[in-house]
Protein backbone atom coordinates (compact mmCIF):
# COMPACT_ATOMS: atom_id res chain seq x y z
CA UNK A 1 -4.15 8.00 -14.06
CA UNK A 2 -1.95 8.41 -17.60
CA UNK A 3 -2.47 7.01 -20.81
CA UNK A 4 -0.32 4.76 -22.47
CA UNK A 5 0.82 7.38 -25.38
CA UNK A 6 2.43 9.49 -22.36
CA UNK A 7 3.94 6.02 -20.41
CA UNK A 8 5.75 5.26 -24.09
CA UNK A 9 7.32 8.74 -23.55
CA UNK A 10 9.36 7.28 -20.30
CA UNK A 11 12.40 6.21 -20.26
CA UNK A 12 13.08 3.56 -17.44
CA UNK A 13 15.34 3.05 -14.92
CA UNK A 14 16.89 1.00 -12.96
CA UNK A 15 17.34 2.10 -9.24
CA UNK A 16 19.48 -0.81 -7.87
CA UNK A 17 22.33 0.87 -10.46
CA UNK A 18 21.16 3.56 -12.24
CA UNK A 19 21.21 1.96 -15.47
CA UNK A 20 19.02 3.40 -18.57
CA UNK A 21 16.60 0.24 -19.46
CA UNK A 22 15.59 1.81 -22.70
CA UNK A 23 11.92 3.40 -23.12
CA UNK A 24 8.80 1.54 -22.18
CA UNK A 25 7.59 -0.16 -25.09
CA UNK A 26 4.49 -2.34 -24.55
CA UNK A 27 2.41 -3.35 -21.61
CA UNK A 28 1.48 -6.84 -20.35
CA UNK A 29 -2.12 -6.76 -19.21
CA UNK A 30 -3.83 -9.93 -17.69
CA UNK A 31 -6.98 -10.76 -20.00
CA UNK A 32 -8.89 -11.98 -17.18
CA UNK A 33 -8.53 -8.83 -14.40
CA UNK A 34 -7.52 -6.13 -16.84
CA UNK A 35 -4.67 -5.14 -14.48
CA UNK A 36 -1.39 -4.29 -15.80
CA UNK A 37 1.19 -7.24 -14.93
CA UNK A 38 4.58 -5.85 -15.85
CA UNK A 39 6.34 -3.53 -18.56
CA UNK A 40 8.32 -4.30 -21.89
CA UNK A 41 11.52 -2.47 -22.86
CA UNK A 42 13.54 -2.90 -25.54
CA UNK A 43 16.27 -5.02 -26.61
CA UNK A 44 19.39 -3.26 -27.09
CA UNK A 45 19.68 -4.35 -30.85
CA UNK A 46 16.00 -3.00 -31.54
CA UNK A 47 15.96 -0.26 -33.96
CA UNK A 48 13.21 -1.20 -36.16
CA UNK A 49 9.57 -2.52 -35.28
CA UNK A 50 10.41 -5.09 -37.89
CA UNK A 51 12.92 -6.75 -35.46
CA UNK A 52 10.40 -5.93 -32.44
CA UNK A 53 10.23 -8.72 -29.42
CA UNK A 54 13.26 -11.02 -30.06
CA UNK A 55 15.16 -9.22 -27.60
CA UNK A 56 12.63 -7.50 -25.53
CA UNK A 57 12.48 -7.65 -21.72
CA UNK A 58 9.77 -7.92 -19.26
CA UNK A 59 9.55 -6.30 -16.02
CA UNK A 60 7.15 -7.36 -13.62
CA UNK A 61 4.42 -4.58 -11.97
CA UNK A 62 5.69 -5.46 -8.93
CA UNK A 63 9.25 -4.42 -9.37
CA UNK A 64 7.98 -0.47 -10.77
CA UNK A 65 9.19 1.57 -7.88
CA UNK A 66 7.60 5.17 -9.16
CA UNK A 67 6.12 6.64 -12.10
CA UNK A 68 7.02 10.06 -12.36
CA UNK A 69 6.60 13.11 -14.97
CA UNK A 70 9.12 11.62 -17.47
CA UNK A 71 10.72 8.51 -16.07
CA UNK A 72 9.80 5.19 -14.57
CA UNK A 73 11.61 3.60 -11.72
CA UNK A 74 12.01 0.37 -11.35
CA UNK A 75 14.09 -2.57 -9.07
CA UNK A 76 15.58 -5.20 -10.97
CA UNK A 77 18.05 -7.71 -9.93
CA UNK A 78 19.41 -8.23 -13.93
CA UNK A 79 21.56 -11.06 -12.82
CA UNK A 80 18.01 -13.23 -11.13
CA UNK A 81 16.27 -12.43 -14.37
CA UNK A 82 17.02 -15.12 -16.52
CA UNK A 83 16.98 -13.78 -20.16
CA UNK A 84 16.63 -9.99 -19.25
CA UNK A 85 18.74 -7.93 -21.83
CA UNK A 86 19.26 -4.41 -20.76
C-alpha cells in the first residue's frame, strides 16, 4: 500500500520503448467500486496547473506493469491510443 503524495513522486515509463511519460499526475477512481481505473500524466505543454487537463493522458490500470520505489512501469501502445500525448 502507498499513498498518493508518494505515487505523484513517480515518474512513469513506458516499457514497450523506454520513453519518459512525464510524472503521475492524478488518478481515475471508479465512484461506484472505489478501485483505481487508470493513471493521468501530463501533457507535454503543461507547466502550470492553470493549463491542467487539455493535454493530459490517461493510462488504463490495466496497462501499469510495476510500481516500484521511484518509478511506475507501464505498457502502452501510443500509436492504438487515440489522443494519447506523451
Amino acid at each position: 500500500m502507498t499513498r498518493y503524495s508518494k505515487l505523484r513522486q513517480m515518474e512513469v515509463v513506458n516499457i514497450l520503448d523506454g520513453s519518459r511519460l512525464g510524472y503521475l499526475c492524478d488518478l481515475l477512481i471508479d465512484m461506484c467500486t472505489g478501485k483505481v481505473t487508470g493513471i493521468v500524466v501530463p501533457g507535454p505543454s503543461r507547466f502550470s496547473f492553470l493549463f491542467r487537463g487539455e493535454k493530459d493522458s490517461v493510462i488504463p490500470w490495466q496497462n501499469i506493469r510495476k510500481i516500484g520505489e521511484d518509478v511506475i512501469l507501464v505498457e502502452v501502445d501510443i500509436n492504438s491510443m487515440p489522443g494519447f500525448q506523451p
